[in-house]
Protein backbone atom coordinates (compact mmCIF):
# COMPACT_ATOMS: atom_id res chain seq x y z
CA UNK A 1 17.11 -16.40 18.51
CA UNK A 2 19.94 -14.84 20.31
CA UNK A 3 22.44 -15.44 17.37
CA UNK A 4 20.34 -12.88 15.19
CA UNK A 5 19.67 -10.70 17.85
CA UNK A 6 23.22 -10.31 18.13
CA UNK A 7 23.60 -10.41 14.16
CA UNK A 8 20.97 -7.53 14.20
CA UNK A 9 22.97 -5.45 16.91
CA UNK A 10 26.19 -6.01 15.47
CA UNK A 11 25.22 -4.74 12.34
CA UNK A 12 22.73 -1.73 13.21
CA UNK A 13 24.45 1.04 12.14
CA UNK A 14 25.54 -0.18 8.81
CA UNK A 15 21.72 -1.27 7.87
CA UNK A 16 20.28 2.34 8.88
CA UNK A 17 22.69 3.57 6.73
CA UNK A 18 21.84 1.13 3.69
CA UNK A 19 18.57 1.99 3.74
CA UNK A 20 19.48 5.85 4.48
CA UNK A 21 21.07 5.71 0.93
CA UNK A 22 18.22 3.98 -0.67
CA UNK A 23 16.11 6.28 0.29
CA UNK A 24 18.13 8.91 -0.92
CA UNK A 25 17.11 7.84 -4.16
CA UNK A 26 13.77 9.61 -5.35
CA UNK A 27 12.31 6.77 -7.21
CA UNK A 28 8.80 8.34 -8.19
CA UNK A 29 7.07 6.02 -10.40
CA UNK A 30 4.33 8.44 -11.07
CA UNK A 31 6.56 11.03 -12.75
CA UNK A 32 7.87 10.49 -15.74
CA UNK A 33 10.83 13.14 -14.54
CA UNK A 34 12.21 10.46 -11.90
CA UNK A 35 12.54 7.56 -14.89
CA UNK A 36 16.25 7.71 -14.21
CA UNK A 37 16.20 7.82 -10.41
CA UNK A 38 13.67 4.54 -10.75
CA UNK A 39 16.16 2.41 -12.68
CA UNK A 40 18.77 3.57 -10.25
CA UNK A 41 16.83 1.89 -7.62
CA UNK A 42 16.28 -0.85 -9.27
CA UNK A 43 20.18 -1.42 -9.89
CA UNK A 44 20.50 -0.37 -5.92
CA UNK A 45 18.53 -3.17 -5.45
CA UNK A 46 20.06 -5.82 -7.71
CA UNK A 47 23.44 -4.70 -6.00
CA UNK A 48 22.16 -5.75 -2.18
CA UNK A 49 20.55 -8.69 -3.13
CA UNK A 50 23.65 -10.30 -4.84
CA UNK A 51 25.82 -8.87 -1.47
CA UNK A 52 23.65 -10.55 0.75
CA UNK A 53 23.87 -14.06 -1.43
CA UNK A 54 21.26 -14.72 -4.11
CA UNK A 55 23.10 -17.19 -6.21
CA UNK A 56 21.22 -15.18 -9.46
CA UNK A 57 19.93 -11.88 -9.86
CA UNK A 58 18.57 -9.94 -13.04
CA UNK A 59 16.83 -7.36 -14.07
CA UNK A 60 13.96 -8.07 -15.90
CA UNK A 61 12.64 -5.89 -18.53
CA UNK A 62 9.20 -4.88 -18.70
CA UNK A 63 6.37 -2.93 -20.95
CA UNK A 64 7.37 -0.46 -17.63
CA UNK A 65 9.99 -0.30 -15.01
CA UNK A 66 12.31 -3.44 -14.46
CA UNK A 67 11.20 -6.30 -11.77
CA UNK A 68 14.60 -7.08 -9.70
CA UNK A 69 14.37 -10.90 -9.31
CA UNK A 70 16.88 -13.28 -7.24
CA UNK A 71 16.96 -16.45 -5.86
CA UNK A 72 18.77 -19.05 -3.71
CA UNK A 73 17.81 -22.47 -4.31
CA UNK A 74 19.66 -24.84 -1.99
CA UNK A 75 17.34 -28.26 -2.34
CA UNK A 76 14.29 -28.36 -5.17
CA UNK A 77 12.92 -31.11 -2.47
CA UNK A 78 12.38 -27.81 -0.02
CA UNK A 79 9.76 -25.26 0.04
CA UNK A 80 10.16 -22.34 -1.63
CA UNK A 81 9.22 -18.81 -0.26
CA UNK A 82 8.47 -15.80 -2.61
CA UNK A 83 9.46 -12.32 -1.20
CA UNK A 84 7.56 -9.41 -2.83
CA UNK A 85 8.24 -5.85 -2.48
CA UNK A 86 8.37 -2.58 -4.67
CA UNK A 87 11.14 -0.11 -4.63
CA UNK A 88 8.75 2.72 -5.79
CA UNK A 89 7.59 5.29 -3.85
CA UNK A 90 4.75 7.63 -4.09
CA UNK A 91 5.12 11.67 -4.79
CA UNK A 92 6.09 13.75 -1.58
CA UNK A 93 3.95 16.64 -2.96
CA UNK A 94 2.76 18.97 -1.02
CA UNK A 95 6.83 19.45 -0.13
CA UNK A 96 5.71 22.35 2.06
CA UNK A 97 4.42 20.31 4.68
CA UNK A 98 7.41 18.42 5.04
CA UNK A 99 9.70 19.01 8.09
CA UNK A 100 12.51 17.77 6.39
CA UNK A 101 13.39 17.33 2.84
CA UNK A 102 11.29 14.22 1.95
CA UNK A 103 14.19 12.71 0.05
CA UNK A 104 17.12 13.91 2.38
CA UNK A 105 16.38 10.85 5.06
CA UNK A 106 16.96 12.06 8.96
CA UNK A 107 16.38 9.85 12.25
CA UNK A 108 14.38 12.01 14.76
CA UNK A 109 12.94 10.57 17.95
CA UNK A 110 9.24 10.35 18.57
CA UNK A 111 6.76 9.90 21.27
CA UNK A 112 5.82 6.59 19.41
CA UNK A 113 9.46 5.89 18.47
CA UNK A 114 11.48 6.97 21.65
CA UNK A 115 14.76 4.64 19.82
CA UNK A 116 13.87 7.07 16.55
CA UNK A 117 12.92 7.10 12.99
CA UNK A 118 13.77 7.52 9.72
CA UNK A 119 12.06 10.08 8.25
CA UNK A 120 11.75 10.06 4.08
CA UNK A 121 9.86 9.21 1.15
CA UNK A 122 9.38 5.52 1.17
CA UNK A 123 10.96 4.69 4.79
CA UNK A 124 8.16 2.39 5.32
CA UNK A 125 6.13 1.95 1.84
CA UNK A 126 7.92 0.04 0.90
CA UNK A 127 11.71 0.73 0.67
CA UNK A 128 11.88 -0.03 4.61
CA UNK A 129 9.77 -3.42 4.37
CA UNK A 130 11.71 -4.67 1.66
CA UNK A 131 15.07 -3.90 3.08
CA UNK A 132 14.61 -5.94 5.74
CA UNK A 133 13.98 -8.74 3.75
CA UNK A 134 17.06 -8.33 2.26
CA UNK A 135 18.94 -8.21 5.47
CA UNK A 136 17.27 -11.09 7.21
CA UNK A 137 18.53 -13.16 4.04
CA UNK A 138 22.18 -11.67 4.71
CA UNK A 139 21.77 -12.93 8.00
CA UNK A 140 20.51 -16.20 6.94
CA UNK A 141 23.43 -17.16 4.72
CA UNK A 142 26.33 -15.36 6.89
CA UNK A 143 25.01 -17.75 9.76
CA UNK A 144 24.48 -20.83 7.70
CA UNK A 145 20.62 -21.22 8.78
CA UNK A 146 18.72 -20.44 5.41
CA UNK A 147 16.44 -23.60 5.75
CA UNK A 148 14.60 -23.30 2.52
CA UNK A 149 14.71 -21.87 -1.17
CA UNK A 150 13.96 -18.50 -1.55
CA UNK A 151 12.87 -16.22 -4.42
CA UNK A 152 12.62 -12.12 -4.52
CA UNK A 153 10.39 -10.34 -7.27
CA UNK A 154 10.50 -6.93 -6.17
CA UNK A 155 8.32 -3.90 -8.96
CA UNK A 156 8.90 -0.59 -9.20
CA UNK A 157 5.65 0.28 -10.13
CA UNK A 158 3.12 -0.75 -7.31
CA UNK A 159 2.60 2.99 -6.20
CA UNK A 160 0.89 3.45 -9.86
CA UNK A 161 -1.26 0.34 -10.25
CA UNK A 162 1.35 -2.37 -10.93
CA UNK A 163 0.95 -2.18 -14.43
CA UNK A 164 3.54 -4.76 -15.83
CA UNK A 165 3.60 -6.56 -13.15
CA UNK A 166 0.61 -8.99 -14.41
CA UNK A 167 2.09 -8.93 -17.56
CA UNK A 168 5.57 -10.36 -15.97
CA UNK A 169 3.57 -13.18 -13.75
CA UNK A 170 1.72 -14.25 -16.53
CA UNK A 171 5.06 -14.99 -18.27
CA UNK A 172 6.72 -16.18 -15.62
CA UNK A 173 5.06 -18.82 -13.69
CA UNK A 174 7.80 -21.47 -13.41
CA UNK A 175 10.43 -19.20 -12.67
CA UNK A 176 7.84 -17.56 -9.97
CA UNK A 177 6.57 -21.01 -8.57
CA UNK A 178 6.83 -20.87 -4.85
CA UNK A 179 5.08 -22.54 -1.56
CA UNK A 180 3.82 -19.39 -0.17
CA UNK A 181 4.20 -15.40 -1.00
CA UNK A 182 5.64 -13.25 2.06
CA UNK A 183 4.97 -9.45 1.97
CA UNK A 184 5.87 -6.54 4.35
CA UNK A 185 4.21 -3.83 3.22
CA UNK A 186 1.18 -3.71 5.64
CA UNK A 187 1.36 -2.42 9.50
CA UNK A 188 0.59 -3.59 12.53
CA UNK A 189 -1.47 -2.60 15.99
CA UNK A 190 1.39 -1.40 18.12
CA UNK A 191 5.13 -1.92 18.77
CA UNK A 192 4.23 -4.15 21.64
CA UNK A 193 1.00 -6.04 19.93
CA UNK A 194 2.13 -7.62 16.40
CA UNK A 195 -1.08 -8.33 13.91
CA UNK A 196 -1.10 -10.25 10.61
CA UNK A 197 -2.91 -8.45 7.93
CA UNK A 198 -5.28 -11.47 6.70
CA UNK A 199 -7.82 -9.10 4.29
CA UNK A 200 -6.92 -6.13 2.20
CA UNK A 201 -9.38 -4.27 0.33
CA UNK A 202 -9.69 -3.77 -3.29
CA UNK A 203 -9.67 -0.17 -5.61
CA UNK A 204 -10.69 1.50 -8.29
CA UNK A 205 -9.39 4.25 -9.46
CA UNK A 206 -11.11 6.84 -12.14
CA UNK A 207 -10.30 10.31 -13.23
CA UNK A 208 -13.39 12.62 -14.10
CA UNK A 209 -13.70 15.78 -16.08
CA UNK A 210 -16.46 17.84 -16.81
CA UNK A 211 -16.54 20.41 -19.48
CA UNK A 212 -19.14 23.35 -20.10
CA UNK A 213 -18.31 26.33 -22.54
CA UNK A 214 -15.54 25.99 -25.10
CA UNK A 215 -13.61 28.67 -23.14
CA UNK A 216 -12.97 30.39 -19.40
CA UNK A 217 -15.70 33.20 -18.96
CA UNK A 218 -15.64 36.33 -17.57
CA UNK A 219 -17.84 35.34 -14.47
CA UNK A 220 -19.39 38.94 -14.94
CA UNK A 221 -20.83 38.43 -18.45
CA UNK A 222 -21.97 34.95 -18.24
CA UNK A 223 -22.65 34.13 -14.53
CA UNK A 224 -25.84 32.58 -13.57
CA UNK A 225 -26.28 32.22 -17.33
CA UNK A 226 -23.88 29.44 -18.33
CA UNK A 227 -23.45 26.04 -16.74
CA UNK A 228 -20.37 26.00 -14.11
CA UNK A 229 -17.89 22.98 -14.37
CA UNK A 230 -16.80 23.42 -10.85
CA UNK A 231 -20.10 24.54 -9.46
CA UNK A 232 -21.79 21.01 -11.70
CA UNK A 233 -18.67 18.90 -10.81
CA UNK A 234 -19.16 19.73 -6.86
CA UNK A 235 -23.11 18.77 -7.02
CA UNK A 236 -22.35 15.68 -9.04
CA UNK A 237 -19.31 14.49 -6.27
CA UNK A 238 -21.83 15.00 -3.41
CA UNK A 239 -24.50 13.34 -4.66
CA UNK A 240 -22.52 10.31 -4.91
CA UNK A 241 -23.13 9.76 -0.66
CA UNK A 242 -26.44 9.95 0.98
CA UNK A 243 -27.40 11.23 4.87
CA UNK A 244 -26.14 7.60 6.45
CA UNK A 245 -22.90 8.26 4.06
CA UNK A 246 -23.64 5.48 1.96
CA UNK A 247 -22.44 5.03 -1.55
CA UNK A 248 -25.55 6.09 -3.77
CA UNK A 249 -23.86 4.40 -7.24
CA UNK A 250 -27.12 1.63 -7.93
CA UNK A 251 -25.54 -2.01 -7.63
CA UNK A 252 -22.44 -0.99 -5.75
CA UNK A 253 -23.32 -2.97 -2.58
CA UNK A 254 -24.83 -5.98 -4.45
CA UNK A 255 -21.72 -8.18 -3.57
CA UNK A 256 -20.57 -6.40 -0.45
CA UNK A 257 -19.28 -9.39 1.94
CA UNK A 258 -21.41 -8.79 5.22
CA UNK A 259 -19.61 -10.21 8.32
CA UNK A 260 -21.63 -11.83 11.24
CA UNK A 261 -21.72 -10.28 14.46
CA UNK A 262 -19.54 -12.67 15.84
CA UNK A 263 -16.91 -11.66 13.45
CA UNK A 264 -17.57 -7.95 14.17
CA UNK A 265 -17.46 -9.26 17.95
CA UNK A 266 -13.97 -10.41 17.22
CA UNK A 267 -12.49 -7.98 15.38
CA UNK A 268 -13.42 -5.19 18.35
CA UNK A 269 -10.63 -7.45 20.51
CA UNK A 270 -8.12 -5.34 18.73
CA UNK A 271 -6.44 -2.80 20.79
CA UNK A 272 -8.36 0.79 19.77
CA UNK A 273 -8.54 4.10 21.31
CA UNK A 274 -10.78 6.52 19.89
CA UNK A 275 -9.82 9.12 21.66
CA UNK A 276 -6.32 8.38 20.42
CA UNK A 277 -7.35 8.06 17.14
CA UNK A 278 -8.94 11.63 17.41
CA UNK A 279 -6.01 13.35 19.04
CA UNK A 280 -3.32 11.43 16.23
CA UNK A 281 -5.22 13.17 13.74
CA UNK A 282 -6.00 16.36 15.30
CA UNK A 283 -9.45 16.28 14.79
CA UNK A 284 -12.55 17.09 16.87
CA UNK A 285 -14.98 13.91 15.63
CA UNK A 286 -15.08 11.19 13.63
CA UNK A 287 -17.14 10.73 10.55
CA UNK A 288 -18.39 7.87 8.33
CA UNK A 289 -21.07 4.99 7.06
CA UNK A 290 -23.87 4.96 9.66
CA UNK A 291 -24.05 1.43 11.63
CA UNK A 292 -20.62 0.88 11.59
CA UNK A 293 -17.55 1.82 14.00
CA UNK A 294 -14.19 3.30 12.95
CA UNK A 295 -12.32 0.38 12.48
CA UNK A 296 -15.07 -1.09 10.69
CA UNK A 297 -15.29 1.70 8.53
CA UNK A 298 -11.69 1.86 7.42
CA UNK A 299 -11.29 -2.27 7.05
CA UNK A 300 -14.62 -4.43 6.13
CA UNK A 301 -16.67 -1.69 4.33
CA UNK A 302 -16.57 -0.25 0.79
CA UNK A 303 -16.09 3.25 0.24
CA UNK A 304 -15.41 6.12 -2.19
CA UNK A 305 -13.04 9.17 -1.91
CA UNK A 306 -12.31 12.53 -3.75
CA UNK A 307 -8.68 12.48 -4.00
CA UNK A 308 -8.19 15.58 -5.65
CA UNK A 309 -10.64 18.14 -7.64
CA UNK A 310 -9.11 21.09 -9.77
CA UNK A 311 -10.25 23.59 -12.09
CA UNK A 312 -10.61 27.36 -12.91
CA UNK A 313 -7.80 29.93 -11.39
CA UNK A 314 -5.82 28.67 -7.86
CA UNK A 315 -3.20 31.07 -8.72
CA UNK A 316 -2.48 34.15 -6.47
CA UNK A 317 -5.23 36.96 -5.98
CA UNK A 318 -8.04 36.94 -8.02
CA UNK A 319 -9.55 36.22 -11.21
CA UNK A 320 -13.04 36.44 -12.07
CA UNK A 321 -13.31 33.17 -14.03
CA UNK A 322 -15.51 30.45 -15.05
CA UNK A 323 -13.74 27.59 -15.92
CA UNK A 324 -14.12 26.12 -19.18
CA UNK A 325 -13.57 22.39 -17.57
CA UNK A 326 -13.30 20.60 -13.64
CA UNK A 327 -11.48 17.70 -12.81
CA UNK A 328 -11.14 15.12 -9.91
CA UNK A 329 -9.22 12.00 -8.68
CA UNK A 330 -11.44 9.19 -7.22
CA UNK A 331 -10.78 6.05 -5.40
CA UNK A 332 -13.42 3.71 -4.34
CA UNK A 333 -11.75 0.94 -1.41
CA UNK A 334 -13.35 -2.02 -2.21
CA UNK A 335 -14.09 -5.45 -0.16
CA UNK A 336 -13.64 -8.77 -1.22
CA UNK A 337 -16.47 -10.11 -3.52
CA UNK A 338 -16.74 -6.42 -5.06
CA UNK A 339 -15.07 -6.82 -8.71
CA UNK A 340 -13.13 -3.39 -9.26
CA UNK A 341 -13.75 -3.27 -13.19
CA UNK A 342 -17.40 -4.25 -12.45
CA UNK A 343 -17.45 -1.50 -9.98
CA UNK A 344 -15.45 0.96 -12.19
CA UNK A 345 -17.74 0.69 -14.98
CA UNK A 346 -20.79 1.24 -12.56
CA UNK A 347 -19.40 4.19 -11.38
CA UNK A 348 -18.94 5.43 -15.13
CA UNK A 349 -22.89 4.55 -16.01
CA UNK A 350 -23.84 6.42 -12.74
CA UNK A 351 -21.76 9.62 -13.02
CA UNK A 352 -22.34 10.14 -16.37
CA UNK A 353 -26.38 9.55 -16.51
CA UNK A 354 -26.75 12.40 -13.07
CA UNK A 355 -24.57 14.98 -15.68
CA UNK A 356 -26.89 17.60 -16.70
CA UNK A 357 -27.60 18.58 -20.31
CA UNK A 358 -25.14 21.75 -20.15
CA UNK A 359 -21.79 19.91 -19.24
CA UNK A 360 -20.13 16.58 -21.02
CA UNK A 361 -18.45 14.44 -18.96
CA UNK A 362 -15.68 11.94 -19.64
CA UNK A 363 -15.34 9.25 -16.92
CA UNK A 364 -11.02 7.84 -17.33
CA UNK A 365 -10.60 4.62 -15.40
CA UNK A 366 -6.98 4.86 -13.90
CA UNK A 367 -6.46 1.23 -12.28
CA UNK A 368 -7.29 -1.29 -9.98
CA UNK A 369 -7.07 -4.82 -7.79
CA UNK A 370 -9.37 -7.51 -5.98
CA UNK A 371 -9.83 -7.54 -2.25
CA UNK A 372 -8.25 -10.62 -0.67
CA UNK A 373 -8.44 -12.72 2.40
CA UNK A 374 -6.57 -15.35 3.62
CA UNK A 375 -7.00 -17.88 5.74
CA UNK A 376 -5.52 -18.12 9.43
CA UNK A 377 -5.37 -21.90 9.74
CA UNK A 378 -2.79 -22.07 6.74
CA UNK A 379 1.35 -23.27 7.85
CA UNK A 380 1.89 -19.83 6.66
CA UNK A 381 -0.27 -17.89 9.08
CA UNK A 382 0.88 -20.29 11.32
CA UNK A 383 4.08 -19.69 11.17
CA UNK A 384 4.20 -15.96 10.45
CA UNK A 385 2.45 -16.45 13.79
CA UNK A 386 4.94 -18.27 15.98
CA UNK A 387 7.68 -15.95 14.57
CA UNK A 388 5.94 -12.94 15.97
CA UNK A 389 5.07 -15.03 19.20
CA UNK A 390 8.91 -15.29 19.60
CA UNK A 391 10.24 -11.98 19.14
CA UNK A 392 7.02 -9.88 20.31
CA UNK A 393 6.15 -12.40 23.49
CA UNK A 394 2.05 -11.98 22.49
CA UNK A 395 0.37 -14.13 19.59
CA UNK A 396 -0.27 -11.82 16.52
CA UNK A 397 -3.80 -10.57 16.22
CA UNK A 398 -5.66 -11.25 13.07
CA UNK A 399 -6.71 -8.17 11.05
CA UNK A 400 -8.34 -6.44 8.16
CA UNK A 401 -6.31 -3.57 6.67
CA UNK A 402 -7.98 -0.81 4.76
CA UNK A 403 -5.50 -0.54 1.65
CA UNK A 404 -5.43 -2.47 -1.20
CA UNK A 405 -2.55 -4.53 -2.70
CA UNK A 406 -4.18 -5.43 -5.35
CA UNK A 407 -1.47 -7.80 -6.77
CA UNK A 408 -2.51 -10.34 -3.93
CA UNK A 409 -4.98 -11.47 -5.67
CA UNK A 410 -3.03 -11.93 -8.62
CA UNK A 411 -0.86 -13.89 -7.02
CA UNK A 412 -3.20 -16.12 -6.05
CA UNK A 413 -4.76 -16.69 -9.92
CA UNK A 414 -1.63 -16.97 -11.34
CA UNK A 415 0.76 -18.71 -8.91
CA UNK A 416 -2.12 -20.50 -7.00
CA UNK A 417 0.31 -19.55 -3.78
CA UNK A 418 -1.52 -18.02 -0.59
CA UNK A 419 0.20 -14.63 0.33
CA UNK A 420 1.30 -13.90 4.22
CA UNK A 421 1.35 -10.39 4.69
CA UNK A 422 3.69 -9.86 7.57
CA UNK A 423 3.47 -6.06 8.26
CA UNK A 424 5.63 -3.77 10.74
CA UNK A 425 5.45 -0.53 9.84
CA UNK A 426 2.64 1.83 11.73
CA UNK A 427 -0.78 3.63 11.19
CA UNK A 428 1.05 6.80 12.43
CA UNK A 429 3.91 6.37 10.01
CA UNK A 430 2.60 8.52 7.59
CA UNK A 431 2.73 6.38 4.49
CA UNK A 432 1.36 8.70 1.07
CA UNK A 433 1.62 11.97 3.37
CA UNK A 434 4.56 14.61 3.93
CA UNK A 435 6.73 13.37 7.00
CA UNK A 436 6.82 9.84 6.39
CA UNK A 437 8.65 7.32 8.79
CA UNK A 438 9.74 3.87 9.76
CA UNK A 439 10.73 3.31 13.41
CA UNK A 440 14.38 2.22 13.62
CA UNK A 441 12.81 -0.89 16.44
CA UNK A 442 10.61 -1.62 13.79
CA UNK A 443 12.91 -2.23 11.02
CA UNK A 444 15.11 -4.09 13.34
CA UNK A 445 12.40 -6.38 14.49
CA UNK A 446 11.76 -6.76 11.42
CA UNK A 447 15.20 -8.41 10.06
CA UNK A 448 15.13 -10.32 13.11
CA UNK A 449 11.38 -11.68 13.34
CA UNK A 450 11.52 -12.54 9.10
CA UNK A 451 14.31 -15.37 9.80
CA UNK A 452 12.17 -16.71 11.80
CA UNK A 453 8.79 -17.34 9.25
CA UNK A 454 11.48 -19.38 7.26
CA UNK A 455 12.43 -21.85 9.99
CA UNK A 456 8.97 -22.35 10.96
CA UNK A 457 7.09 -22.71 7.49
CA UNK A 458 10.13 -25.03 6.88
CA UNK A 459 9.33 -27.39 10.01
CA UNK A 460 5.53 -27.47 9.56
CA UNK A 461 5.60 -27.90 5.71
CA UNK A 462 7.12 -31.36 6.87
């Protein structure tokens, strides 16, 4: 423990600064305009992995973006752990609301990170995470103490669905065989009160667009008299929750996982302030499915989400317009038991039969996952567990998260391997939003609480 505390120390400075110059690198999977910036990453990555002492690294080629995989096998008779990460990152639109430039990475002290943090796209999803994978391997082979094999798959396309990453596992499976599947790209309850992320919800993801005349309208000449894409597409979007805000799409609850009050009873341990909550996000009340709390809400439940709507003139001034079409992002958060393309195509059967007679609409499913949870008596929990015992001083609390990884489940199909999804990054750390951070003590803890999830999964796999 002390060794890689010291390790850690020694070395501070020079992994900020690695991961400063990663995240330099605006690897945008979403935009086809960043292609070249996303392979550079991907090199960046196959570069740090072979420093720190992967015996083999490639990159493998994809219908999409490369998978960076490495490995260090030092007995076959060991177990194996799988590290996955992504080096994408998601958009840093709106740029206006950024502080600093989103790609232009800058440590500024906060009141939740008095040591500082690193401010940039992808400081903690995911670039952050999986960097300190990377370094707690360095450490592992400078000091001799690697006590098992170990494998690294990281994507570079997670932020847009994973698309070839199923495609890769599928093709892969002895290459990818492993003992267990460690992640970091979940959070945790506080920097003094570690949690283990043991369900994740699932998604789907659709794209809808209505269309009404065959051309904009002067709003003069036709108002009142022609159907109104925006006006129809707002109705239709509202319609979709009732008074209690639940999900009015018939069937979408019919395998909704309810939990017993003694497992609401034990999630509500957690550490929670509401007021907190309120004041983090500068907003006067909560809001959300009737008969359930906030952290209910946002962890066990299902729910469904406008996540952008466009259409007619949003330039400057005015222009007296109706739109011709109306668009909108929507993501539904699913829960385990809910199957995302049976829930995609409900959504599509629903949204098209409420349409009226004057519009078409075209329902585009985007992507999607399973939910997934994992069991806490596994030697993985266990010793994810004990490693954050160690370095924290408190037992990690078990949690549900609210996001979706939806290659979890994958995992679990394909590589029959349970996934440990050992988180450090914040709810506050703005992850998808302008200004987001990782904590400098949380990346540190990080590389040294990881080394520690190898020595103990290798003792109790014994």
């Amino acid at each position: 423990m002390e060794n890689i505390k010291k390790y850690v120390q020694d070395n501070k400075e020079r992994f900020i600064n690695e991961l400063i110059e990663l995240l330099k690198i605006p690897s945008v999977s979403a935009d086809s305009a960043y292609a070249h910036d996303v392979i550079m990453t991907a090199e960046a990555v196959k570069a740090s992995l072979e420093k720190a002492g992967c015996d083999f690294v490639e990159l493998c080629e994809t219908p999409g973006y490369p998978i960076v995989y490495g490995e260090k096998i030092i007995d076959k008779s060991l177990p194996t752990v799988l590290v996955y990460g992504h080096y994408d990152v998601q958009p840093a639109d709106p740029i206006n609301l950024w502080t600093s430039p989103p790609f232009e990475p800058v440590i500024k002290t906060t009141d939740i990170h008095p040591e500082g943090a690193i401010f940039a796209r992808g400081a903690c999803d995911d670039k952050g995470q999986m960097y300190m994978h990377v370094k707690a391997f360095e450490y592992m082979i400078a000091s001799n103490t690697l006590p098992c094999n170990v494998k690294f798959m990281i994507e570079g396309e997670e932020e847009v669905g994973s698309k070839s990453l199923g495609w890769f596992v599928e093709r892969n499976q002895e290459k990818l065989a492993n003992d267990v599947i460690l992640i970091s790209d979940t959070g945790m309850i506080s920097n003094t009160q570690p949690s283990i992320t043991t369900g994740l919800r699932g998604l789907s993801y659709v794209e809808v667009e209505v269309t009404g005349p065959n051309r904009d309208l002067h709003s003069g000449l036709y108002g009142g008299a022609v159907a109104n894409p925006i006006n129809i597409l707002t109705k239709m979007i509202a319609s979709l929750h009732d008074e209690n805000n639940h999900i009015t799409i018939p069937g979408f609850y019919d395998n909704v996982e309810e939990l017993s009050l003694e497992e609401r009873a034990e999630m509500a341990k957690a550490p929670f302030s509401l007021e907190d909550y309120k004041k983090a996000l500068d907003i006067d009340d909560i809001y959300g499915e009737a008969g359930y709390v906030t952290n209910e809400r946002n962890s066990i439940r299902p729910t469904l989400d406008v996540n952008g709507i466009w259409g007619g003139y949003t330039g400057e001034g005015a222009k007296t317009v109706i739109a011709s079409k109306a668009f909108a992002k929507i993501s539904m958060r699913l829960v385990p038991n809910q199957d995302w393309e049976e829930i995609t195509a409900l959504f599509k059967k629903h949204f098209e039969s409420i349409a009226p007679k004057s519009v078409k609409v075209v329902v585009k499913p985007h992507h999607g996952g399973q939910g997934y949870v994992t069991p806490i008596d596994s030697v993985g929990y266990r010793a994810a567990n004990k490693a954050y015992t160690e370095t924290f001083g408190v037992p990690a609390i078990p949690v549900r998260s609210g996001g979706s990884i939806p290659i979890v489940a994958l995992f679990e199909k394909e590589l029959k391997s349970k996934t440990i999804l050992m988180g450090f990054g914040l709810d506050s750390d703005a992850i998808h939003s302008p200004n987001e951070h990782f904590g400098v003590f949380n990346y540190l803890k990080g590389i040294e609480t990881i080394p520690l999830f190898y020595k103990y999964f290798t003792e109790m796999s014994k």
